[in-house]
Protein backbone atom coordinates (compact mmCIF):
# COMPACT_ATOMS: atom_id res chain seq x y z
CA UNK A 1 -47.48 31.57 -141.98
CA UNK A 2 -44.18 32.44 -140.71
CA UNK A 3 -43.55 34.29 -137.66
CA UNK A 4 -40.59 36.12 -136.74
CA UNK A 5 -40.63 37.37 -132.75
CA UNK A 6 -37.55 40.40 -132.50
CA UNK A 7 -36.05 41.23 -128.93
CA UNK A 8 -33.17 43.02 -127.77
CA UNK A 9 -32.57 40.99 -125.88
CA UNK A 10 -32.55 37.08 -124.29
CA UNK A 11 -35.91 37.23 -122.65
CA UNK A 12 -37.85 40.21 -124.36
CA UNK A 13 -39.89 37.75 -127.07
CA UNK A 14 -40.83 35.32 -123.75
CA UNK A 15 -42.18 38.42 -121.72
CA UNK A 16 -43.85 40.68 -124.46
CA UNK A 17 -45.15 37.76 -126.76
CA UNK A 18 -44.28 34.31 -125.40
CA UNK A 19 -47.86 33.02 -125.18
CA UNK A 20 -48.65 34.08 -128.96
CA UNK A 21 -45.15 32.34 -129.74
CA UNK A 22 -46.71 29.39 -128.62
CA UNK A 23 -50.34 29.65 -129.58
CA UNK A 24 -49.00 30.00 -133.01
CA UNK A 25 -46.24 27.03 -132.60
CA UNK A 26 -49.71 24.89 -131.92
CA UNK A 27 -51.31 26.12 -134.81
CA UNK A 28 -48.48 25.03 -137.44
CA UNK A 29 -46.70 27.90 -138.14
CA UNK A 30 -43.06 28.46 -138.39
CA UNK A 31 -41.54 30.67 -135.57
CA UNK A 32 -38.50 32.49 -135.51
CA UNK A 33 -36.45 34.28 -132.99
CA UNK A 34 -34.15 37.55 -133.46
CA UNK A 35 -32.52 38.87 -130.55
CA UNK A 36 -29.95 41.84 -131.54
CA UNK A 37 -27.44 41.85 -128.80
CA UNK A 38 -25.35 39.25 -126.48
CA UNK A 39 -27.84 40.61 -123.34
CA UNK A 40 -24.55 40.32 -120.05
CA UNK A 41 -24.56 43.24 -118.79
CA UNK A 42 -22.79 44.32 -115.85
CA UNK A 43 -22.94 47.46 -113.02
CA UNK A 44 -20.42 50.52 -113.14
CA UNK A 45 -17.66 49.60 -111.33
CA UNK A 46 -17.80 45.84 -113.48
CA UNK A 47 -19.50 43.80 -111.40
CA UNK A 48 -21.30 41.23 -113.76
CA UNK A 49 -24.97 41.09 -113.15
CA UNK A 50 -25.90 38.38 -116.70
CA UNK A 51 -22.88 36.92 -118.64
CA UNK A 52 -22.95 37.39 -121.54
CA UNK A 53 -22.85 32.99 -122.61
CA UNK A 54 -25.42 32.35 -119.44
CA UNK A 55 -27.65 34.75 -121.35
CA UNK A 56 -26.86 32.44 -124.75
CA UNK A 57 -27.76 29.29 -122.54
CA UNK A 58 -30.49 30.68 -121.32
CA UNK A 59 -32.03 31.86 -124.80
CA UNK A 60 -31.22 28.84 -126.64
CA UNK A 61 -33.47 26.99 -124.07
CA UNK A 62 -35.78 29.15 -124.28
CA UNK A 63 -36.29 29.42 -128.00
CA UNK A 64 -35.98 25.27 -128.70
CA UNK A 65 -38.59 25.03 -125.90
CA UNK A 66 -40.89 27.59 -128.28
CA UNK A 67 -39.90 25.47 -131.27
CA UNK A 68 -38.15 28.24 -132.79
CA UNK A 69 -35.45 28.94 -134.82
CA UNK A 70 -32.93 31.49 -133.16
CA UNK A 71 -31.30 34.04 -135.06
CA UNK A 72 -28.37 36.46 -133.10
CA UNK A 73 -27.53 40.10 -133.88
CA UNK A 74 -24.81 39.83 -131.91
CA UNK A 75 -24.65 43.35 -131.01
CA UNK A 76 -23.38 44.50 -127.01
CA UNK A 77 -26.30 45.06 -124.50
CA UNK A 78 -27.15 49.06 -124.90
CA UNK A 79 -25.43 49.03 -128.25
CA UNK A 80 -28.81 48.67 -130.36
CA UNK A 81 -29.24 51.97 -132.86
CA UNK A 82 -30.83 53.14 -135.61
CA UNK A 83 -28.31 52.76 -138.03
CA UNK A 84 -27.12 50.37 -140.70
CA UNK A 85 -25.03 47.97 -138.41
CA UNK A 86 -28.54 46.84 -136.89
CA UNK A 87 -30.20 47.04 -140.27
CA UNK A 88 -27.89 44.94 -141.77
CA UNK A 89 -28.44 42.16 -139.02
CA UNK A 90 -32.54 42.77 -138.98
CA UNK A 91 -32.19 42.69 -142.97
CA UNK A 92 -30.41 39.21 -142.83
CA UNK A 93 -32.31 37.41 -140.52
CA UNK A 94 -35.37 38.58 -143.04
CA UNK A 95 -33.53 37.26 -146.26
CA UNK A 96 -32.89 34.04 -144.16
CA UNK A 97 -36.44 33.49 -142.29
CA UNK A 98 -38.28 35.61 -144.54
CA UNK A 99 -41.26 36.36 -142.49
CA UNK A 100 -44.99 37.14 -143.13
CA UNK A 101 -45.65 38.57 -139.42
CA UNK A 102 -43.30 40.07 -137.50
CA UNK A 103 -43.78 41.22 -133.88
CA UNK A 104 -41.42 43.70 -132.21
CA UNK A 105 -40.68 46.20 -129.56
CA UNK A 106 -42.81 49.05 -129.32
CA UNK A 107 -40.92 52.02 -130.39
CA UNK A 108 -42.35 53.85 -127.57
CA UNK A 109 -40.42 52.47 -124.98
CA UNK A 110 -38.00 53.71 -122.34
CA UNK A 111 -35.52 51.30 -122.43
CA UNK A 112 -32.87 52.23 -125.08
CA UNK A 113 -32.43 48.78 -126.97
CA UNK A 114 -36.05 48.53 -127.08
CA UNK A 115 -37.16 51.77 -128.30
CA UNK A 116 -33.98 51.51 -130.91
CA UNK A 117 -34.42 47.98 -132.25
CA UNK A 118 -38.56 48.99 -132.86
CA UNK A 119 -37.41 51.66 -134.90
CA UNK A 120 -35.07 49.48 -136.93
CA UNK A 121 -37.59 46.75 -137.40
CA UNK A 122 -40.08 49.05 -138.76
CA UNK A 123 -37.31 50.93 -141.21
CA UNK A 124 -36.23 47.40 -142.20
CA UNK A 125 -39.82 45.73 -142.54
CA UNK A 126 -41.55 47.71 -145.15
CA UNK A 127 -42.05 45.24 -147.56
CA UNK A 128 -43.17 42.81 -144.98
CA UNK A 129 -47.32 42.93 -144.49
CA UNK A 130 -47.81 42.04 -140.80
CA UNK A 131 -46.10 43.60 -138.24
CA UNK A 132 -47.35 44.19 -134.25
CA UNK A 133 -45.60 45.86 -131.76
CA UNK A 134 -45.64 44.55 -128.34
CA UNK A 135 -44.59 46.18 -124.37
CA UNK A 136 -41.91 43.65 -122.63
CA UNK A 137 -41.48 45.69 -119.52
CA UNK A 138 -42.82 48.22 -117.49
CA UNK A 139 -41.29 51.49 -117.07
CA UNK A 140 -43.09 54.46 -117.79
CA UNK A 141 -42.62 56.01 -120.94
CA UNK A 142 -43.31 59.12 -123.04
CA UNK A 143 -45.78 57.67 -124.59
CA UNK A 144 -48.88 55.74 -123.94
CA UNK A 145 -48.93 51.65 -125.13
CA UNK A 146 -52.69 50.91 -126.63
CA UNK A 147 -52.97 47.69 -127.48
CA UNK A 148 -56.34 47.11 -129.99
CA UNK A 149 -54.75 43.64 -131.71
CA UNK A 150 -55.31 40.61 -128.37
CA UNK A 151 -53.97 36.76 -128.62
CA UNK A 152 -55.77 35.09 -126.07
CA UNK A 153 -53.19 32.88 -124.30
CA UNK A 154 -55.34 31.25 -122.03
CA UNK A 155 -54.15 27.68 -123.37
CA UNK A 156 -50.44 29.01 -123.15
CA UNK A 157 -50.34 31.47 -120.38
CA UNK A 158 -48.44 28.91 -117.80
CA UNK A 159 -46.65 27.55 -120.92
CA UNK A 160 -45.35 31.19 -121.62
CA UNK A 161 -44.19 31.67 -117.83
CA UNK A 162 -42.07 28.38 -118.25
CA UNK A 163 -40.18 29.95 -120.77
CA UNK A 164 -39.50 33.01 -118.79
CA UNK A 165 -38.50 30.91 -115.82
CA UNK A 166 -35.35 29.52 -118.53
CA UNK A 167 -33.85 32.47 -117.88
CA UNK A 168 -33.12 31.69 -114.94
CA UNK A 169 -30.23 34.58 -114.21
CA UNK A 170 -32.61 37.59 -114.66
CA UNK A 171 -35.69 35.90 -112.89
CA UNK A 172 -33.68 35.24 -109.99
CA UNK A 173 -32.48 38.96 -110.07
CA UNK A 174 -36.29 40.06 -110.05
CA UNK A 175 -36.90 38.21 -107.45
CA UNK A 176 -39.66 36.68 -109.40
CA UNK A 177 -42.13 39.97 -109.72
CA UNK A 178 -41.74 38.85 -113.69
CA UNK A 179 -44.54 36.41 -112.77
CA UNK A 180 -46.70 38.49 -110.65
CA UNK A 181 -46.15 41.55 -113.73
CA UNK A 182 -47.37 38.82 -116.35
CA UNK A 183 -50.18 37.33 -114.91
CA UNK A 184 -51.08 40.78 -113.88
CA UNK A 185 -51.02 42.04 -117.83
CA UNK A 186 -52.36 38.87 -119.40
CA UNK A 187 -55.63 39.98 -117.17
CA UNK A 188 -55.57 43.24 -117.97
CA UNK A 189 -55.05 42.28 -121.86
CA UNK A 190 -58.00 40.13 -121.11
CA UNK A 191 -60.55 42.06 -119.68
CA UNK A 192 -59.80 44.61 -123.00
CA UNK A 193 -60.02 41.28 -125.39
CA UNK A 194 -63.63 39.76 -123.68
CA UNK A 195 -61.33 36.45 -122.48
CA UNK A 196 -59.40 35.70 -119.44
CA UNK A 197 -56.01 36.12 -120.86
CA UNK A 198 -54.09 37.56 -123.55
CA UNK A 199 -51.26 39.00 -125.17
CA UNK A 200 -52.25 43.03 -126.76
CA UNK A 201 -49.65 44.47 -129.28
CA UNK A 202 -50.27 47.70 -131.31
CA UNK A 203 -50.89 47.18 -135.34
CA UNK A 204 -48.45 49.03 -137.33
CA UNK A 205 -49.74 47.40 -140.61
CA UNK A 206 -51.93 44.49 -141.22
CA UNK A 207 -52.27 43.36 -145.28
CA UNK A 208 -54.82 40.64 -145.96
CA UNK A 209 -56.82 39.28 -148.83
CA UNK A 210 -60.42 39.62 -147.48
CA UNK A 211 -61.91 39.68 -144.45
């Protein structure tokens, strides 16, 4: 099977499905990476909080350490829509990868890349017959996130939190409560699944052959 993990941006595959990523990586299948925009951002008065090639370093890493093949929207940080310049850079990184599962943001969620780029995956991926939505942060939102589709990532859980610590710039920044958010959700996801940890993502559609 081939997998194809889309973020907004350099880090959001690691936190929302890193330890599937892997799990999967083990099992033989092909993994790809999409992340839509160059993820620097910086505060009002222009202050750079992530540069824009740290970010690049920093995903790069991160997706040869996964064993995946990157793919770059190139789009700026909080320039994600729903419109055709993002569905034309979804739309080729499907021609080129061409998927059979694809996992991306829940198109639920506050943050404005995120809630955009779920939106575009699912207009884009409608002749694709696997697709999960997964939660890579943890603001509230409108809407509620129910999981009912668990990995369990017991075997890859640490594995998973290796890959966030590659980006080193924004862990740093959160003064490492990434760690302490995705232990804390793995358990959660766990308890819901019947195993210790895991990774929950919402089905969207799920095609199959038999049961």
């Amino acid at each position: 099977m081939r997998i194809l993990a889309v973020g907004a941006h350099f880090d959001d595959v690691e936190l929302g499905c890193g330890g599937t990523m892997l799990a999967q990586g083990a099992a033989g299948h092909a993994l790809g990476v999409f992340v839509a925009t160059t993820s620097g951002y910086a505060r009002p008065d222009g202050t750079v909080i992530r540069d824009d090639d740290v970010a690049r370093r920093e995903g790069l890493a991160a997706a040869e350490a996964m064993g995946a093949q990157l793919f770059e929207g190139g789009l700026p940080t909080f320039g994600v829509g729903f419109d055709e310049t993002t569905h034309a850079a979804l739309l080729s990184c499907f021609d080129r990868f061409r998927p059979d599962l694809v996992l991306t943001h829940w198109p639920e969620d506050a943050h404005h890349d995120h809630r955009q780029l779920g939106l575009a995956t699912l207009h884009c991926s409608r002749r694709i017959g696997r697709i999960l939505t997964y939660r890579s942060n943890w603001d509230p939102s409108p809407g509620r996130f129910e999981p009912r589709f668990f990995v369990d990532i017991e075997t890859t859980l640490e594995a998973k939190l290796d890959l966030i610590r590659l980006h080193a710039s924004e862990f740093r920044r959160t003064e490492g409560r990434w760690e302490s958010a995705v232990r804390a959700r793995a358990r959660d996801h766990g308890e819901r699944a019947g195993c210790r940890h895991a990774e929950g993502f919402e089905v969207i559609r799920w095609t199959t052959s038999g049961l």
